[in-house]
Protein backbone atom coordinates (compact mmCIF):
# COMPACT_ATOMS: atom_id res chain seq x y z
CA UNK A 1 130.62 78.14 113.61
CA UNK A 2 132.47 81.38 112.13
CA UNK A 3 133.29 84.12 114.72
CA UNK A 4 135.90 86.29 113.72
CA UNK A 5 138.09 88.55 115.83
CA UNK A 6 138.03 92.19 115.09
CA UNK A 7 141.19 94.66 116.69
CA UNK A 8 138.30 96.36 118.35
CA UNK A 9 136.67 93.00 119.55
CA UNK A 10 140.18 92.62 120.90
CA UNK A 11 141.27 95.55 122.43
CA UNK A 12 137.91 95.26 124.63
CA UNK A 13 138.91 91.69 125.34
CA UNK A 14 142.02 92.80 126.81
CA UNK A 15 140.65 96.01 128.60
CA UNK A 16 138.23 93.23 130.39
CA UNK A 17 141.02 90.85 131.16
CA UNK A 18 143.07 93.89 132.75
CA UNK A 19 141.35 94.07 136.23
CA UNK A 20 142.91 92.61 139.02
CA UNK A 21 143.07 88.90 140.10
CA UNK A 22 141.73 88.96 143.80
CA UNK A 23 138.09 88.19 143.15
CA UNK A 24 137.28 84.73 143.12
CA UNK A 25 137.90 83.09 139.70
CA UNK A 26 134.90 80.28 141.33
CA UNK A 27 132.40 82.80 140.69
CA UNK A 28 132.09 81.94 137.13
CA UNK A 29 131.27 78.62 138.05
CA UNK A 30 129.44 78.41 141.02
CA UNK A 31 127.19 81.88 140.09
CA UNK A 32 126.32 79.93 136.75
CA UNK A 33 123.39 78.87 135.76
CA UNK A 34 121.43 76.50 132.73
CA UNK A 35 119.64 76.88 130.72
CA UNK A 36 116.97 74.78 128.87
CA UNK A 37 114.21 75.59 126.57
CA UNK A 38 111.63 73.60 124.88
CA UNK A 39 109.59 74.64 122.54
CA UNK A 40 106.91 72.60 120.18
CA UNK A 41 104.84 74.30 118.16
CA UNK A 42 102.17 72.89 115.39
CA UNK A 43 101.53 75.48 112.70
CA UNK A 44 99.28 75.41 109.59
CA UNK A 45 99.23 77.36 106.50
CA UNK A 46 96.49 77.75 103.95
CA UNK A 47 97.01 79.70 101.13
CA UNK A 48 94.05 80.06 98.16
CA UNK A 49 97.31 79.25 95.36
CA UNK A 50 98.39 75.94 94.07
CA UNK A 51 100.61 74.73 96.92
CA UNK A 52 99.09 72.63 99.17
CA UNK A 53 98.72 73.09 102.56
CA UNK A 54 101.50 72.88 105.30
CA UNK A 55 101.29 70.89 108.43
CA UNK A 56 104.24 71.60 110.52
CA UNK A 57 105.02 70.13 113.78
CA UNK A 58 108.32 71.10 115.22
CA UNK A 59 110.21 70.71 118.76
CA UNK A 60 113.22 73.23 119.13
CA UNK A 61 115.67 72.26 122.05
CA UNK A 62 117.68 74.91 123.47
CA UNK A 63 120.41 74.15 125.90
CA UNK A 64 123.38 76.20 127.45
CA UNK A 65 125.40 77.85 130.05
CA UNK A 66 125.08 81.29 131.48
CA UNK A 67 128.50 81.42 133.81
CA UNK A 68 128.12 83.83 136.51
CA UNK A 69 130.77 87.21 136.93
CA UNK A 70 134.47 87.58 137.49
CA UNK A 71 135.63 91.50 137.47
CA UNK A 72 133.09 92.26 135.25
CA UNK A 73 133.46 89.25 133.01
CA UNK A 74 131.13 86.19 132.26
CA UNK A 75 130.51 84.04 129.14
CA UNK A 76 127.35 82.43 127.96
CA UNK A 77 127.34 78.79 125.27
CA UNK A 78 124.25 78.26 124.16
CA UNK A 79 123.12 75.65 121.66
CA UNK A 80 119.86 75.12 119.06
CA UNK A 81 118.31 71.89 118.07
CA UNK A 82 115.18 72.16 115.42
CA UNK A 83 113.55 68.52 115.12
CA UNK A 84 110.61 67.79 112.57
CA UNK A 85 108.08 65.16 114.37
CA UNK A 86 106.05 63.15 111.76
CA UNK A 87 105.54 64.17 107.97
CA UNK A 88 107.32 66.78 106.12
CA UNK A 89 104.38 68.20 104.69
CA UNK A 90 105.37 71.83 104.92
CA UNK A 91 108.11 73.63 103.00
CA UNK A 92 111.01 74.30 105.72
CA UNK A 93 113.23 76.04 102.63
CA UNK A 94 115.32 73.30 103.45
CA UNK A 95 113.79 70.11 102.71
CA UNK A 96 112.65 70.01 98.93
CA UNK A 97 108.72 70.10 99.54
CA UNK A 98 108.12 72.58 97.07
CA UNK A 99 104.66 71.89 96.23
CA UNK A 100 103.51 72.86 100.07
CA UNK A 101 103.41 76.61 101.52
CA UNK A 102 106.06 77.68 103.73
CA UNK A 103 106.38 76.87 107.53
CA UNK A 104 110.33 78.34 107.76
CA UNK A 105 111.74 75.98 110.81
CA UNK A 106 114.73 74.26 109.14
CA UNK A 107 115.35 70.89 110.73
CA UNK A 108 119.25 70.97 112.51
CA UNK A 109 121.70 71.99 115.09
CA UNK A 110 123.73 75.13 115.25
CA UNK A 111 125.49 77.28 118.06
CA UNK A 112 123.17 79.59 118.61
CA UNK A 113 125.55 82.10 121.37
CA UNK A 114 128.67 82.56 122.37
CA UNK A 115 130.02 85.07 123.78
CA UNK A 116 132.52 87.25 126.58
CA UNK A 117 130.97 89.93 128.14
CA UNK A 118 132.43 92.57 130.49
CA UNK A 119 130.14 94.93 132.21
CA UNK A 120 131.48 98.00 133.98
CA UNK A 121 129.46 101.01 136.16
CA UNK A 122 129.93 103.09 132.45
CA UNK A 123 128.78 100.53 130.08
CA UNK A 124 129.37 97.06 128.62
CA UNK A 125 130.72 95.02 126.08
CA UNK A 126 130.23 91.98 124.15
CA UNK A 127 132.25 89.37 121.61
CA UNK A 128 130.94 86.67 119.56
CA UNK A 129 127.92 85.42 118.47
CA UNK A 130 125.41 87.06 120.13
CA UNK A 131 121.76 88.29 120.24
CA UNK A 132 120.68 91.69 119.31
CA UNK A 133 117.57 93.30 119.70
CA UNK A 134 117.43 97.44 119.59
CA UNK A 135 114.44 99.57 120.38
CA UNK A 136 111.63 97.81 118.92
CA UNK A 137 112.89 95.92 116.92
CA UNK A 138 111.96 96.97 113.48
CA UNK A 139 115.02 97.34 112.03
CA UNK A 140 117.45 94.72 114.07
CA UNK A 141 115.99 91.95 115.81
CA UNK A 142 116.16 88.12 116.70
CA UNK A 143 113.25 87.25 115.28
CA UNK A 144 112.72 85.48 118.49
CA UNK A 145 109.02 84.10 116.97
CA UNK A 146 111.13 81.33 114.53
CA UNK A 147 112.67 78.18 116.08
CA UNK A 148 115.79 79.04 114.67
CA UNK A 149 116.67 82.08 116.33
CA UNK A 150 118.60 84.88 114.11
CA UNK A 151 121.97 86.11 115.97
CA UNK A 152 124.64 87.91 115.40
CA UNK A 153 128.60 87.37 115.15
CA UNK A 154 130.79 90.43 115.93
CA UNK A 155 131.29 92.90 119.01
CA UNK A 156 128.86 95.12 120.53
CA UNK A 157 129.58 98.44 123.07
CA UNK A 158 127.14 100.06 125.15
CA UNK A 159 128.66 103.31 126.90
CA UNK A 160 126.41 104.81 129.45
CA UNK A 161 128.25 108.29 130.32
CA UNK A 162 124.93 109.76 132.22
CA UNK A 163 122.02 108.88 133.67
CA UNK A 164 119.57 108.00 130.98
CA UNK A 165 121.71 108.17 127.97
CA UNK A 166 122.78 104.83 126.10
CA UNK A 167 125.53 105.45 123.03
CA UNK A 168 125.19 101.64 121.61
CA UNK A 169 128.15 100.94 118.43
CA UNK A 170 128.11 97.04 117.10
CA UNK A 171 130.05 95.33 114.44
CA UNK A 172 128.98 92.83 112.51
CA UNK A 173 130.59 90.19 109.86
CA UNK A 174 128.30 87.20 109.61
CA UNK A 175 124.23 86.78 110.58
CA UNK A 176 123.06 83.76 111.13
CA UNK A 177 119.45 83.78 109.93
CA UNK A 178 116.42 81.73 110.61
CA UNK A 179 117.40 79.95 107.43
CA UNK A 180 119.74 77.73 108.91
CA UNK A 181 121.84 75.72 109.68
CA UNK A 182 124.03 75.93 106.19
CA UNK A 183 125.71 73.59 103.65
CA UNK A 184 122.33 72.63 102.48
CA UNK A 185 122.11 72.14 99.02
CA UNK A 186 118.87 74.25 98.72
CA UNK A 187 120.25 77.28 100.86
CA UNK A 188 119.65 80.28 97.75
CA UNK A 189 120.91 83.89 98.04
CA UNK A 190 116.72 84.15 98.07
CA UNK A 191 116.92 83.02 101.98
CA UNK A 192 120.89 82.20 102.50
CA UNK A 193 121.81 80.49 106.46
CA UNK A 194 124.37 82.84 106.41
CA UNK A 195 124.32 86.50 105.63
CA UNK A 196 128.18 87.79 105.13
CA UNK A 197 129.22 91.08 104.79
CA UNK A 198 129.93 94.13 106.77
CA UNK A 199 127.86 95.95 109.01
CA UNK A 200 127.52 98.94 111.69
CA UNK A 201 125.14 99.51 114.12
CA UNK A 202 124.61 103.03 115.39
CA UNK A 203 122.13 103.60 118.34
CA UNK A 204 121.83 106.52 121.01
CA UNK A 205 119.16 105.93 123.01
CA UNK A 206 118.14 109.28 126.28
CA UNK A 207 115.58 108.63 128.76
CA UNK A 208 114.54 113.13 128.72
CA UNK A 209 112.18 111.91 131.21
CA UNK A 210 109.61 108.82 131.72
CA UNK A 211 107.40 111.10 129.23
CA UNK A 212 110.16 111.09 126.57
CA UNK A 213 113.08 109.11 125.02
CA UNK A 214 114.33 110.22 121.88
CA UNK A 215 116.62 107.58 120.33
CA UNK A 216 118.85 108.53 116.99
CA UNK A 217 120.35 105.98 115.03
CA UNK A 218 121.98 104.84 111.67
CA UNK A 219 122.18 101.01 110.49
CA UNK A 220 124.70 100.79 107.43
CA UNK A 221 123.54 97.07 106.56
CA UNK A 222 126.30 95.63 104.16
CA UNK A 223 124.76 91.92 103.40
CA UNK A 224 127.19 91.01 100.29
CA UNK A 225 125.04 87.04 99.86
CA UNK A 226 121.44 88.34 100.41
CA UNK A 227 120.10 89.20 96.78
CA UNK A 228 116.52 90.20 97.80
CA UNK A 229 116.59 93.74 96.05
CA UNK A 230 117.67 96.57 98.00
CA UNK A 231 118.82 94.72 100.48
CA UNK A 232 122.72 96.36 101.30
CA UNK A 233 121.82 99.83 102.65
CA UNK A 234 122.16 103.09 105.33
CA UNK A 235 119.46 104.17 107.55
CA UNK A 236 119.41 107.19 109.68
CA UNK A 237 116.54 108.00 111.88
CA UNK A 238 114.95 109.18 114.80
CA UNK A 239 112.71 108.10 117.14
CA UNK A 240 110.01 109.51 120.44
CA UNK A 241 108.31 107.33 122.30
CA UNK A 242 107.19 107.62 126.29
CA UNK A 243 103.39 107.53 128.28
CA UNK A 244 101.36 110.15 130.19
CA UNK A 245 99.05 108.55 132.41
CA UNK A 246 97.98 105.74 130.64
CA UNK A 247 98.61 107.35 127.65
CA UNK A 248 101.40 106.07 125.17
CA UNK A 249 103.06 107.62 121.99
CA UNK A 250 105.48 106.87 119.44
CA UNK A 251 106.66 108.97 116.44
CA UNK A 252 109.28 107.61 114.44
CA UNK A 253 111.14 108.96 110.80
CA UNK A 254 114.19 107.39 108.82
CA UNK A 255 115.69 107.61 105.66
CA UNK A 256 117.05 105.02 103.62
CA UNK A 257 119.92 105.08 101.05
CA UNK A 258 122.12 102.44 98.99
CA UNK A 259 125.82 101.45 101.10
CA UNK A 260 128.16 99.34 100.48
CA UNK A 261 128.02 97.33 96.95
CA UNK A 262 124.16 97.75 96.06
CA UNK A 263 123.78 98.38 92.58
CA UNK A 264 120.49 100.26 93.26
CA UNK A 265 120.26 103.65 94.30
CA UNK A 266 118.02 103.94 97.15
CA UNK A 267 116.21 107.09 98.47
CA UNK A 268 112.80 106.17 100.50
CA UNK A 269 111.22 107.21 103.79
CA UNK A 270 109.77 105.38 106.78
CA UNK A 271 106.95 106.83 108.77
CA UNK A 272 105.40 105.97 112.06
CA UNK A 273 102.67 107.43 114.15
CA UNK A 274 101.31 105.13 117.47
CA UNK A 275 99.18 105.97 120.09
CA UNK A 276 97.82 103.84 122.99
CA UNK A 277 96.02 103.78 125.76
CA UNK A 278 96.27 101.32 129.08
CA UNK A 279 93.11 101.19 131.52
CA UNK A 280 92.72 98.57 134.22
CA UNK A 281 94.86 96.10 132.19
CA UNK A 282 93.31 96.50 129.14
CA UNK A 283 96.32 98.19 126.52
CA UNK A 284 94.48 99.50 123.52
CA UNK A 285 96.56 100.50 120.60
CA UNK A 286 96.28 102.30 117.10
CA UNK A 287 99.04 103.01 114.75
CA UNK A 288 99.62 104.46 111.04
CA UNK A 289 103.32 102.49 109.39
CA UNK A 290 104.73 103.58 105.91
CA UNK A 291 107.64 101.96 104.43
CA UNK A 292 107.69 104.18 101.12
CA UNK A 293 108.16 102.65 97.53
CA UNK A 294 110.26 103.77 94.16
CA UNK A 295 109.35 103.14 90.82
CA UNK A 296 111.99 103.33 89.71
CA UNK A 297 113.76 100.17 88.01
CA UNK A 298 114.32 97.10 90.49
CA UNK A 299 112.77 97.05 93.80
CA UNK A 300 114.12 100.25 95.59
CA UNK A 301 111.59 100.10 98.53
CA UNK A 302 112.19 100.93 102.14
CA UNK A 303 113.70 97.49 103.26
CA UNK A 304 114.03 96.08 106.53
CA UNK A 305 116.07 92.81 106.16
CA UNK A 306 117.39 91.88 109.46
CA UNK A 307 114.07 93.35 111.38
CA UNK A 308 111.70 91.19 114.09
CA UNK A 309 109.69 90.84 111.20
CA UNK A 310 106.53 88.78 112.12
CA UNK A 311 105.70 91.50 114.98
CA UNK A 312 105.02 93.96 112.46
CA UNK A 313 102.47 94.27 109.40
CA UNK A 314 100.57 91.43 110.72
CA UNK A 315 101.13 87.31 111.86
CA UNK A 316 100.72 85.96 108.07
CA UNK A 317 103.93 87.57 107.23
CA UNK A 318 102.49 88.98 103.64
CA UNK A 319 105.11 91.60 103.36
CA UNK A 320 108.44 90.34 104.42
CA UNK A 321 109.79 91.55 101.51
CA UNK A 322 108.53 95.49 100.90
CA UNK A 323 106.68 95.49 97.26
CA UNK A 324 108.18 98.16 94.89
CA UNK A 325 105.40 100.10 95.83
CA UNK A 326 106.40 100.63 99.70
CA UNK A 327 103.42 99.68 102.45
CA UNK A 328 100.94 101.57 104.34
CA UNK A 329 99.42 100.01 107.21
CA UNK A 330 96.89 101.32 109.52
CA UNK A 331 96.06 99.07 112.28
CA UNK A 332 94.01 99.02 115.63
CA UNK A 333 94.13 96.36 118.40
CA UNK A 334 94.27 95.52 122.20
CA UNK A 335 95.58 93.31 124.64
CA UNK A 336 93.87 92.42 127.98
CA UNK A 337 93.93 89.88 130.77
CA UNK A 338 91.76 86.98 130.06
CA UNK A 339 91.21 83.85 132.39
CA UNK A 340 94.26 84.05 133.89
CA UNK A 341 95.89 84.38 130.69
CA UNK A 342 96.32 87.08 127.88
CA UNK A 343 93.96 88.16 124.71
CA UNK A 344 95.49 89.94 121.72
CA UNK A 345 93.61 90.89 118.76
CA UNK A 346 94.65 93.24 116.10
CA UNK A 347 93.47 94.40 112.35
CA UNK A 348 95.25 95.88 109.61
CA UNK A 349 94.57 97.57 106.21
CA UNK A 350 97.59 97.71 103.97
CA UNK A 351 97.60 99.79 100.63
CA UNK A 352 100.21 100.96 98.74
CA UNK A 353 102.52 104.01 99.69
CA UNK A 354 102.87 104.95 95.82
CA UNK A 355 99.72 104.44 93.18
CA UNK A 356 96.19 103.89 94.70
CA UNK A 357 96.36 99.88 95.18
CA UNK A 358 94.43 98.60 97.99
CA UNK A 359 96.93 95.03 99.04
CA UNK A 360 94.03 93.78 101.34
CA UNK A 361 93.35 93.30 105.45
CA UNK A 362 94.18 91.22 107.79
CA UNK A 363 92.74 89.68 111.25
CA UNK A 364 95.12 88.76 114.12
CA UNK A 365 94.33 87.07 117.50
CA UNK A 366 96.13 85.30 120.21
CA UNK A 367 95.78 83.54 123.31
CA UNK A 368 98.49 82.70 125.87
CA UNK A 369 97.98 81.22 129.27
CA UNK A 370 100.30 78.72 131.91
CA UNK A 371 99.46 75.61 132.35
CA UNK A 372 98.84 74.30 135.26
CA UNK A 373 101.20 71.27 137.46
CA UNK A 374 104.84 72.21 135.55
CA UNK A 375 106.62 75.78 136.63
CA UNK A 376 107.77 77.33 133.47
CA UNK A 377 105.29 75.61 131.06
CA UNK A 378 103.23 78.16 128.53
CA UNK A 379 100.85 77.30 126.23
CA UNK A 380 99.99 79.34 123.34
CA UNK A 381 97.14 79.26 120.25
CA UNK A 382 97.23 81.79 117.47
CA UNK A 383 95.56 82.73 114.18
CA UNK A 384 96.26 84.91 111.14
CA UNK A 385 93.59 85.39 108.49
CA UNK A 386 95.21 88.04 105.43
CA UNK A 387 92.33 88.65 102.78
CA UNK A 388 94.05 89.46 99.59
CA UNK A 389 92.11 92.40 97.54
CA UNK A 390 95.08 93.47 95.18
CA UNK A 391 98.73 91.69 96.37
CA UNK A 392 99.71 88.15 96.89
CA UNK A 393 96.65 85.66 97.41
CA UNK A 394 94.43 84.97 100.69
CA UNK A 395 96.40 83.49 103.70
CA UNK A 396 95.18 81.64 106.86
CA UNK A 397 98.03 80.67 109.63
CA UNK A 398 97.07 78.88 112.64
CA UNK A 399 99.81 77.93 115.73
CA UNK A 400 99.37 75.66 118.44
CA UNK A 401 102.49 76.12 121.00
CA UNK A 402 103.93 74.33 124.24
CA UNK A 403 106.78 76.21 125.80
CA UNK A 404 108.75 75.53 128.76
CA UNK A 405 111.78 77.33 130.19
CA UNK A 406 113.98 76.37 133.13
């Protein structure tokens, strides 16, 4: 595992470490807690191409410590296992099966946290490798859906100088994708385990009023190994998002441009209008998304490379990478109480942001519901159906899930 130590990683080590020595240094024992999560999941792909289908069946182990606090201070350890069960008949990026679609759940171990934390009345601050989720998650995430969790080595500050308002600054030197764990001899700068490079996270988040929270923010993303286009870049936005009675919004515009070493020069637009409406449990929800295109040479696209990606632009996961074209994707869908468990279905029509190609539609639903006798044990089905008109080829995804958390 690589965490490095940045001055700033250190001088909030040692502002942490300065309170005083009364409390009891037990509580980070005794406060602790585990943690253990497992997490099988059967998923199949069908895709109308010449790989053959995947059959994936996958148990990721996660154990750990959460320590409890100690002036301010607590630490978390936290470790990953991903373990194939039967056939490798799917194409983990890692194992060689080529000639099968894609199920990306790497078989291995890996450190998936550790960290210090401090927490004060003003704010709070991590070190190490870490998980990072901000706002929605569409343009840094954990991609939490994966058995191989992506997180984050560096140093993250929130400072929370009124009520409401939440300045967020993070550092980051190494990501450890979904991809992993490394030294594998198939790990490309296509899907790398490790993403180096330099990178700052800008977030300021104010709660106006439960109506309205405007958040501002600039990611300048410098990924030096991931050679997936327009990949190193800066992006400066602004977001509004709240509810009125039932009634939910969210408006959202960035900007993206080339940083750091990226040979392309970058200048497209994001673009997102959402509205929703919640009545007796039933959350209905319709939403317009453009990630704008270039034509210009190489693929200069609006890129969001270290997103939440499968929560967005549908479950088949057709546009990870934004075409040089950009995305537009109108979509409509609801969630309600079902059984005792939870319904989601949603449907999206994607098209092209520049040129009039129609990419094709796509049908989403979900089902998620405890099961009975065992506290903590979820059970989850899911399906993905992407009809192709004009981009990439038709694309059915179906889950089968067992989750339990202590």
């Amino acid at each position: 595992m690589k965490i490095r130590m940045t001055p700033i990683a250190l001088a909030l080590l040692a502002c942490a470490s300065g309170a005083g020595a009364s409390e009891n240094f037990g509580n980070l024992f005794r406060d602790g807690k585990p943690i253990l999560d497992l997490r099988y999941r059967y998923e199949h792909v069908d895709q109308d191409n010449a790989l053959n289908n995947a059959n994936a069946q996958t148990l990721r182990t996660r154990v750990g410590f959460q320590s409890g606090k100690w002036y301010g201070l607590s630490a978390l350890i936290e470790a990953d296992n991903v373990s194939r069960i039967g056939d490798a008949s799917y194409n983990s990026t890692r194992n060689g099966q080529g000639d099968y679609s894609v199920v990306a759940d790497p078989d291995g171990s890996e450190v998936n946290q550790a960290l210090l934390r401090y927490d004060h009345a003003l704010g709070n601050a991590v070190l190490g490798r870490q998980r990072i989720n901000l706002d929605n998650q569409r343009f840094i995430g954990g991609v939490a859906w994966r058995q191989n969790e992506q997180t984050y080595d560096g140093v993250l500050g929130q400072l929370k100088p009124l009520d409401g308002l939440t300045l967020t600054y993070a550092y980051i030197d190494n990501i450890n994708s979904i991809f992993g764990p490394g030294d594998n001899r198939f790990d490309t700068a296509a899907n790398p385990a490790n993403i180096e490079g330099h990178s700052h996270l800008l977030n300021a988040q104010y709660v106006v009023m439960p109506e309205l929270t405007a958040t501002a923010y600039q990611y300048r993303l410098g990924l030096d190994n991931l050679a997936l286009g327009s990949q190193s870049s800066q992006t400066t936005g602004v977001r509004l998002n709240g509810a009125i009675a039932g009634l939910s919004y969210a408006l959202e515009y960035a900007q993206q441009k080339d940083y750091a070493d990226n040979p392309l020069e970058l200048d497209s637009d994001y673009y997102l209008g959402e509205l929703g409406y919640t009545l007796k449990g039933i959350a209905l929800k319709a939403g317009y998304e453009v990630l704008g295109g270039d034509a210009g040479p190489g693929n200069r696209a609006f890129q969001t490379p270290l997103a939440t990606k499968h929560a967005f632009q549908g479950w088949a996961d057709i546009f990870l990478l934004t075409p040089a074209d950009g995305v537009e994707d109108a979509y409509l869908g609801f969630t309600a109480p079902l059984l005792g468990g939870s319904l989601a279905a949603w449907y999206h029509d994607f098209s092209a942001e520049q040129g009039s190609s129609q990419y094709g539609d796509e049908i989403d639903v979900s089902y998620a519901h405890t099961i009975p006798g065992v506290k903590g044990l979820v059970g989850l089905v899911k399906y993905a159906s992407y009809d192709a008109d004009e981009f990439s080829v038709d694309t059915d995804k179906f889950w089968a899930q067992a989750q339990y958390s202590f």
